[in-house]
PDB file of N, CA and C in Angstrom:
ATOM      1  N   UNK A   1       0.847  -1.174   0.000  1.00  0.00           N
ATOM      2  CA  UNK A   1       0.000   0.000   0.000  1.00  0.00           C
ATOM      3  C   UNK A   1       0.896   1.241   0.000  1.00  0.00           C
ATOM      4  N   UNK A   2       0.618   1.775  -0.825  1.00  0.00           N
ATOM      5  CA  UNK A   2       1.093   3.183  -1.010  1.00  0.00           C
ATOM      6  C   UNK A   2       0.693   4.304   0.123  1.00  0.00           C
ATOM      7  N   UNK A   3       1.819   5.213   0.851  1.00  0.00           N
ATOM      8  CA  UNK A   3       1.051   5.998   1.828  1.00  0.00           C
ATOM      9  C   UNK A   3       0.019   6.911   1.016  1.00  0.00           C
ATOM     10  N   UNK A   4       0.633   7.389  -0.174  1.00  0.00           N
ATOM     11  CA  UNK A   4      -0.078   8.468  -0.324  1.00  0.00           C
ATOM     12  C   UNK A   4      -1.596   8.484  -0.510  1.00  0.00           C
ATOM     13  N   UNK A   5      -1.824   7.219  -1.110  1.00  0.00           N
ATOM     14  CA  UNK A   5      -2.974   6.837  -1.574  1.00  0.00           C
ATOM     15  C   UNK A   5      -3.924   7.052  -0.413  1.00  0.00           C
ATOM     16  N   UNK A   6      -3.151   6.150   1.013  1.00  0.00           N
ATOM     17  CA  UNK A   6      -3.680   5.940   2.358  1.00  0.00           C
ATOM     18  C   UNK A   6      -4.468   7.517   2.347  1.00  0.00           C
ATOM     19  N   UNK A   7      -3.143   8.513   2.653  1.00  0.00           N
ATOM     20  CA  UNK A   7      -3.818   9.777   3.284  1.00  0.00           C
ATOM     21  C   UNK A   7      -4.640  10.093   2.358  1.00  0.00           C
ATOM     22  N   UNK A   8      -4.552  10.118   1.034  1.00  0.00           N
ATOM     23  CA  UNK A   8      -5.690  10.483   0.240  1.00  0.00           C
ATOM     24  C   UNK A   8      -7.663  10.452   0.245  1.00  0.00           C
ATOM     25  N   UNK A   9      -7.652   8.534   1.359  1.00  0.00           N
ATOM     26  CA  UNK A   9      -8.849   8.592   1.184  1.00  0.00           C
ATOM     27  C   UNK A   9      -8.825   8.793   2.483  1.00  0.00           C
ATOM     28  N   UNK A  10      -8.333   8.801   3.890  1.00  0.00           N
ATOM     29  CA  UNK A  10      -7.991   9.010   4.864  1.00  0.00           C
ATOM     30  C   UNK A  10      -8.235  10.081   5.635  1.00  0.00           C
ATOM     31  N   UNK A  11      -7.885  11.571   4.901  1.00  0.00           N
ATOM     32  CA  UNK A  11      -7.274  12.423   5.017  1.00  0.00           C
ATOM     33  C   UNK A  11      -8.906  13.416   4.929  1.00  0.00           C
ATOM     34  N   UNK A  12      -9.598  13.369   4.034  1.00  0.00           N
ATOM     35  CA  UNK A  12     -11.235  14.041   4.574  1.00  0.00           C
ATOM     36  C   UNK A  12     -11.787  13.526   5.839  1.00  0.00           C
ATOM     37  N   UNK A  13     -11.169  12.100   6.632  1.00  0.00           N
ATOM     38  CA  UNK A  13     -11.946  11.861   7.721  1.00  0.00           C
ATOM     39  C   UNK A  13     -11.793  12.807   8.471  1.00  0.00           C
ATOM     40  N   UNK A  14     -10.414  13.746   8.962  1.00  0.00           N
ATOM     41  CA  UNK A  14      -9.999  13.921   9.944  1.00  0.00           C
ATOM     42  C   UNK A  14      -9.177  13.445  11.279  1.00  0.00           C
ATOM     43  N   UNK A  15     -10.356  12.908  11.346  1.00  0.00           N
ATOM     44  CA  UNK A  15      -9.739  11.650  12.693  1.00  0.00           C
ATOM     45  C   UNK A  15     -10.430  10.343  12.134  1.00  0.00           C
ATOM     46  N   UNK A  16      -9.534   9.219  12.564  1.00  0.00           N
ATOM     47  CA  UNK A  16     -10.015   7.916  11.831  1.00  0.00           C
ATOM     48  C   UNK A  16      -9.826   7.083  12.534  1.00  0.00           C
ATOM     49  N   UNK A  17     -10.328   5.920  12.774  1.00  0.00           N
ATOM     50  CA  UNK A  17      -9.592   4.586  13.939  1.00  0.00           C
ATOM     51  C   UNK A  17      -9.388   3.477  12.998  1.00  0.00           C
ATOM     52  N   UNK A  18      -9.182   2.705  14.220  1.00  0.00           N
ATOM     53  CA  UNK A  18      -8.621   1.122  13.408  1.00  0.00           C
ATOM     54  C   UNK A  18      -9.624   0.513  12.309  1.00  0.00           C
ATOM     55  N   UNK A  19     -11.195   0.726  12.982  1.00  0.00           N
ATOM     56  CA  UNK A  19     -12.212   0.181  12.073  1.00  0.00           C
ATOM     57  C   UNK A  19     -12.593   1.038  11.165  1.00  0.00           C
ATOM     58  N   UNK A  20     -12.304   2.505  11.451  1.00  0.00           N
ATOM     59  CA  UNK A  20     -12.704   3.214   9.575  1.00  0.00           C
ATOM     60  C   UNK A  20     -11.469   2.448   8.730  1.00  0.00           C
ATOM     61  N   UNK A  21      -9.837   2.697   8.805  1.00  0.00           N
ATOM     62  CA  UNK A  21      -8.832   2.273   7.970  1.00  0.00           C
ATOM     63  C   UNK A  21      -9.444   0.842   7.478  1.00  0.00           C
ATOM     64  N   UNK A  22      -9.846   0.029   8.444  1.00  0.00           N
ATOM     65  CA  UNK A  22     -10.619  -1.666   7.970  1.00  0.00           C
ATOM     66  C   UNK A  22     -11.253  -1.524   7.030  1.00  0.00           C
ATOM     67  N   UNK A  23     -12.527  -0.764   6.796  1.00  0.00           N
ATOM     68  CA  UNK A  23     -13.283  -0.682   6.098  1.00  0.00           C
ATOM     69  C   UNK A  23     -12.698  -0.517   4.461  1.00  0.00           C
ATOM     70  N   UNK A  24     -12.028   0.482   4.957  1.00  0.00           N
ATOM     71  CA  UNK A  24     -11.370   1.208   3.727  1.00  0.00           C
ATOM     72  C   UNK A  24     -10.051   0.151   3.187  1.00  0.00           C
ATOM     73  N   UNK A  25      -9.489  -0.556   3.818  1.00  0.00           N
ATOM     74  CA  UNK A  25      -8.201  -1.585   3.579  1.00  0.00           C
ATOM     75  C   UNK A  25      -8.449  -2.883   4.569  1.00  0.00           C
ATOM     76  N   UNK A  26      -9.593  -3.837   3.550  1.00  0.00           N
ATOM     77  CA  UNK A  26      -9.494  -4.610   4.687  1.00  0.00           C
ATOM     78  C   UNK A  26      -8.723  -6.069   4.878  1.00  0.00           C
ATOM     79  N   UNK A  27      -7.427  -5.373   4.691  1.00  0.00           N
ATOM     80  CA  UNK A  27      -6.022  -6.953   4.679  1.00  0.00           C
ATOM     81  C   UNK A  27      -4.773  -5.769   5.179  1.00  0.00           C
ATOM     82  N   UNK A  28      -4.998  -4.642   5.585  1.00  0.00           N
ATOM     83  CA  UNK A  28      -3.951  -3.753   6.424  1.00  0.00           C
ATOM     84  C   UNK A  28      -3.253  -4.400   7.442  1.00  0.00           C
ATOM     85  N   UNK A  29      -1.856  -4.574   7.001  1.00  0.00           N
ATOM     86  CA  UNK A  29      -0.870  -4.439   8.453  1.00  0.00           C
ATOM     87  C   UNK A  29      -0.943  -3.336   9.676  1.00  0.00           C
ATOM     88  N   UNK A  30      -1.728  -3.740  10.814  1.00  0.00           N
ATOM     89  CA  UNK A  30      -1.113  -3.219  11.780  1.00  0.00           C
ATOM     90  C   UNK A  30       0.370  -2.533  11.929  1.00  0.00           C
ATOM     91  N   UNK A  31       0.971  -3.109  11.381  1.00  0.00           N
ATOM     92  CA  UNK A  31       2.513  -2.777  11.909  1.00  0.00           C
ATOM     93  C   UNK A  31       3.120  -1.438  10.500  1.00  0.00           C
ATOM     94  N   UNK A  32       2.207  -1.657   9.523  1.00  0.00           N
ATOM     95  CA  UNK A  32       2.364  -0.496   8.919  1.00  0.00           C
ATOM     96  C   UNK A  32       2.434   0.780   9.068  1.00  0.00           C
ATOM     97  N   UNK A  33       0.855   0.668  10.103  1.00  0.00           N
ATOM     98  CA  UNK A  33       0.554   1.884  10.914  1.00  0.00           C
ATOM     99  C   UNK A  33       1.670   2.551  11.256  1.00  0.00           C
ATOM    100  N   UNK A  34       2.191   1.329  12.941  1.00  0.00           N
ATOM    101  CA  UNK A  34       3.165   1.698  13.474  1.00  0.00           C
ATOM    102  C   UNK A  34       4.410   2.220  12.797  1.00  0.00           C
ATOM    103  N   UNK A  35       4.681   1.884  11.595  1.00  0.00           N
ATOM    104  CA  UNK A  35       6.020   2.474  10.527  1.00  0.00           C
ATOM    105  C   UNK A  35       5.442   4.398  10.396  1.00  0.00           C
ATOM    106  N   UNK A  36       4.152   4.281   9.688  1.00  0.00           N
ATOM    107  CA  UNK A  36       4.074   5.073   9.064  1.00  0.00           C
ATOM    108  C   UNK A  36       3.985   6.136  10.325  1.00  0.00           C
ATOM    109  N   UNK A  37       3.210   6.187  11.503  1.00  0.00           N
ATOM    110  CA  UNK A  37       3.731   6.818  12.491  1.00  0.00           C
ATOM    111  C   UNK A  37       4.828   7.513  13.544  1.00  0.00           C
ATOM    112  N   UNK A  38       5.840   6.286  13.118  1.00  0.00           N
ATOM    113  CA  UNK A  38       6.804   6.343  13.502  1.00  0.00           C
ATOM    114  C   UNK A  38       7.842   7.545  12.425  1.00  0.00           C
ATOM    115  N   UNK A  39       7.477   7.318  11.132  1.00  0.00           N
ATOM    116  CA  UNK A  39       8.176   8.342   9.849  1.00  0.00           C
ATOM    117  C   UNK A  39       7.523   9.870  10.140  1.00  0.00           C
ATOM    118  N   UNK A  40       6.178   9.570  10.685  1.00  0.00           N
ATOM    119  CA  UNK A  40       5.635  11.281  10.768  1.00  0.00           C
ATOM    120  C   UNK A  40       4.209  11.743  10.465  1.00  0.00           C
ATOM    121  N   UNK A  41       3.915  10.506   9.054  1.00  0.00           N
ATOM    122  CA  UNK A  41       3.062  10.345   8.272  1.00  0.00           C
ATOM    123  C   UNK A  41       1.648  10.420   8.827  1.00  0.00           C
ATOM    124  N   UNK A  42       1.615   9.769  10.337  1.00  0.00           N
ATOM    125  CA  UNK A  42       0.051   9.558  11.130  1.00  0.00           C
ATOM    126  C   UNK A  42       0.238  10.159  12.278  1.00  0.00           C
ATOM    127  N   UNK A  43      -0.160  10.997  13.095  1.00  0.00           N
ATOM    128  CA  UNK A  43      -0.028  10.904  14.805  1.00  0.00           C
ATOM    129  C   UNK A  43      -1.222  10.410  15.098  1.00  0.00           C
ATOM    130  N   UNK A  44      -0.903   9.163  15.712  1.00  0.00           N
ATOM    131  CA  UNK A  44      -1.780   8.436  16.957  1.00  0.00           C
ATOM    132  C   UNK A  44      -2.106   9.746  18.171  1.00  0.00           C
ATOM    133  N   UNK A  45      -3.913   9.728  18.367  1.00  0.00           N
ATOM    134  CA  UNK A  45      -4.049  10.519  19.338  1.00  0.00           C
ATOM    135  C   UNK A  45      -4.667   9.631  20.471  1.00  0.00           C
ATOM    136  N   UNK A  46      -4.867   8.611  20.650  1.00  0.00           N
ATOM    137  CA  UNK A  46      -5.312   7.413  21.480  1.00  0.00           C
ATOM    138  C   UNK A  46      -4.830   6.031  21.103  1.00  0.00           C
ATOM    139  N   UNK A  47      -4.884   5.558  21.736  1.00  0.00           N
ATOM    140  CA  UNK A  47      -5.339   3.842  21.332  1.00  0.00           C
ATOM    141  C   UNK A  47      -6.226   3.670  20.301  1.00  0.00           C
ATOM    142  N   UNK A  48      -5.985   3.483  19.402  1.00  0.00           N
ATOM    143  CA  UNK A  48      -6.635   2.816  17.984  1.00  0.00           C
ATOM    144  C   UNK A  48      -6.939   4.002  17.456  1.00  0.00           C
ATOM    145  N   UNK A  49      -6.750   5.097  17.692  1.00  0.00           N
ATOM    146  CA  UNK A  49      -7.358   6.859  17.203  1.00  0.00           C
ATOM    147  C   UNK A  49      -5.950   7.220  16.496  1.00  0.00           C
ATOM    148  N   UNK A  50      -6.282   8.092  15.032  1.00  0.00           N
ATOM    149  CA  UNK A  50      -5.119   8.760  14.336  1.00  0.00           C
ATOM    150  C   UNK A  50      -5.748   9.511  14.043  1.00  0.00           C
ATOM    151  N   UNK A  51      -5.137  10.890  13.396  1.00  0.00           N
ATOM    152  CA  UNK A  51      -5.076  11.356  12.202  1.00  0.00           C
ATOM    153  C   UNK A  51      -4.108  12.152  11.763  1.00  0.00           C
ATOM    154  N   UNK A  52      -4.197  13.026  10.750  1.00  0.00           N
ATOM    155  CA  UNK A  52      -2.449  13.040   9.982  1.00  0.00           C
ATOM    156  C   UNK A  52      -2.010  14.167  10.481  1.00  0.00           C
ATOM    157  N   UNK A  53      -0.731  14.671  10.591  1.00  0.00           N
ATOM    158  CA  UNK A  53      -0.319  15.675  11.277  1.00  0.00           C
ATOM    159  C   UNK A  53      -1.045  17.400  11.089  1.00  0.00           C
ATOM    160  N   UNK A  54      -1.060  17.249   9.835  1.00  0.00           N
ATOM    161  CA  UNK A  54      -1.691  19.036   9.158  1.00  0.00           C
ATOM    162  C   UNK A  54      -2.876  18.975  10.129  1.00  0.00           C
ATOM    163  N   UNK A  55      -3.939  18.242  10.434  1.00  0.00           N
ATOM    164  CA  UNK A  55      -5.133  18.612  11.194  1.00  0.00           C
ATOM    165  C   UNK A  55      -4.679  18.072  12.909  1.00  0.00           C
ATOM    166  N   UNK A  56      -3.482  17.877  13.186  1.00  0.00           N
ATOM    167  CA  UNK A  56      -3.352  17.793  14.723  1.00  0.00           C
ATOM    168  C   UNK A  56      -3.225  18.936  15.294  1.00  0.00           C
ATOM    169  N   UNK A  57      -2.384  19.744  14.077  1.00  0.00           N
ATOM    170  CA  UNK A  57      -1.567  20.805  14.094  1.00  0.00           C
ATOM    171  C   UNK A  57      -2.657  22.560  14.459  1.00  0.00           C
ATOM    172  N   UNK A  58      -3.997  22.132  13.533  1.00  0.00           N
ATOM    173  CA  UNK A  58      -4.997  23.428  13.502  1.00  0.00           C
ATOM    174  C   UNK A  58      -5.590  23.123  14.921  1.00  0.00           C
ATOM    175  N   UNK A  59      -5.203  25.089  15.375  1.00  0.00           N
ATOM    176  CA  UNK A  59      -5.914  25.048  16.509  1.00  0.00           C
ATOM    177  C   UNK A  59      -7.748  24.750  16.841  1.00  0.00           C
ATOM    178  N   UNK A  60      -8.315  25.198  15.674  1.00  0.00           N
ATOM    179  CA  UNK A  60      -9.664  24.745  15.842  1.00  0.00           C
ATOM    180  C   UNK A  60     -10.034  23.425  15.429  1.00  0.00           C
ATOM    181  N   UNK A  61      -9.450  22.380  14.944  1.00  0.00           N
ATOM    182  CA  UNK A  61      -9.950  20.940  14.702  1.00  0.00           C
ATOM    183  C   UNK A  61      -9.660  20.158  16.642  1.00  0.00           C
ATOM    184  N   UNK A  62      -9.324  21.212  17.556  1.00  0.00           N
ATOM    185  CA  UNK A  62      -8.327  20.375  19.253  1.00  0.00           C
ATOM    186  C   UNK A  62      -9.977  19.971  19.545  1.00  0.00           C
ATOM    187  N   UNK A  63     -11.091  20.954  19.454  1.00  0.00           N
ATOM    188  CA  UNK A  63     -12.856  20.121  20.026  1.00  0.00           C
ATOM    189  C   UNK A  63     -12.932  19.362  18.974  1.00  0.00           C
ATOM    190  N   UNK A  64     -12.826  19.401  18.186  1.00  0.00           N
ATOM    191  CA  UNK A  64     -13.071  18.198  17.299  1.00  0.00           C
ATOM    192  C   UNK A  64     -12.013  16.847  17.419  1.00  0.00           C
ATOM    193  N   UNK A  65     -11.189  16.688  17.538  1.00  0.00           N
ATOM    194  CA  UNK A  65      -9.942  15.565  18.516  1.00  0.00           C
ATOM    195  C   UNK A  65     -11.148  15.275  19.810  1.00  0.00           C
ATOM    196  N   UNK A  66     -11.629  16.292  20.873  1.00  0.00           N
ATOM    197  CA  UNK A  66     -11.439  15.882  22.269  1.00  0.00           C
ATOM    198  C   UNK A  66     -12.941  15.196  22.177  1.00  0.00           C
ATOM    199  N   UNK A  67     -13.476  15.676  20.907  1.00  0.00           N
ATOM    200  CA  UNK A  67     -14.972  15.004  20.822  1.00  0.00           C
ATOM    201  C   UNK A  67     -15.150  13.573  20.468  1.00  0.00           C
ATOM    202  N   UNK A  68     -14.176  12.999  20.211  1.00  0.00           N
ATOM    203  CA  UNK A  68     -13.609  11.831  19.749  1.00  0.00           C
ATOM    204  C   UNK A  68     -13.561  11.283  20.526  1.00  0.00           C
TER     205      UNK A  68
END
């Protein structure tokens, strides 16, 4: 799987968990995640909760994170 593709359909959620990415990729490595997180690509904001850095980053999407 290509990241870019990932954030592409990914990336209108906002915030996404383990079972939206399922839906959307459903034979995903777990441990991909963990790569692609680890490069920069995702910040994990919980346990099973991501989304990509540009919207961690905007101060008005933080109620939309804590509503999560």
């Amino acid at each position: 799987m290509i990241v870019m593709d990932f954030i592409d359909k990914v990336g209108p959620l906002g915030i996404f968990s383990i079972a939206d990415i399922e839906l959307l990729y459903p034979n995903i490595n777990k441990r991909r995640l963990f790569e692609w997180k680890k490069k920069g690509y995702i910040v994990m904001i919980r346990n099973e909760w991501y989304c990509l850095p540009e919207f961690f980053e905007e101060s008005s999407n933080v109620l939309i994170i804590c509503n999560r």
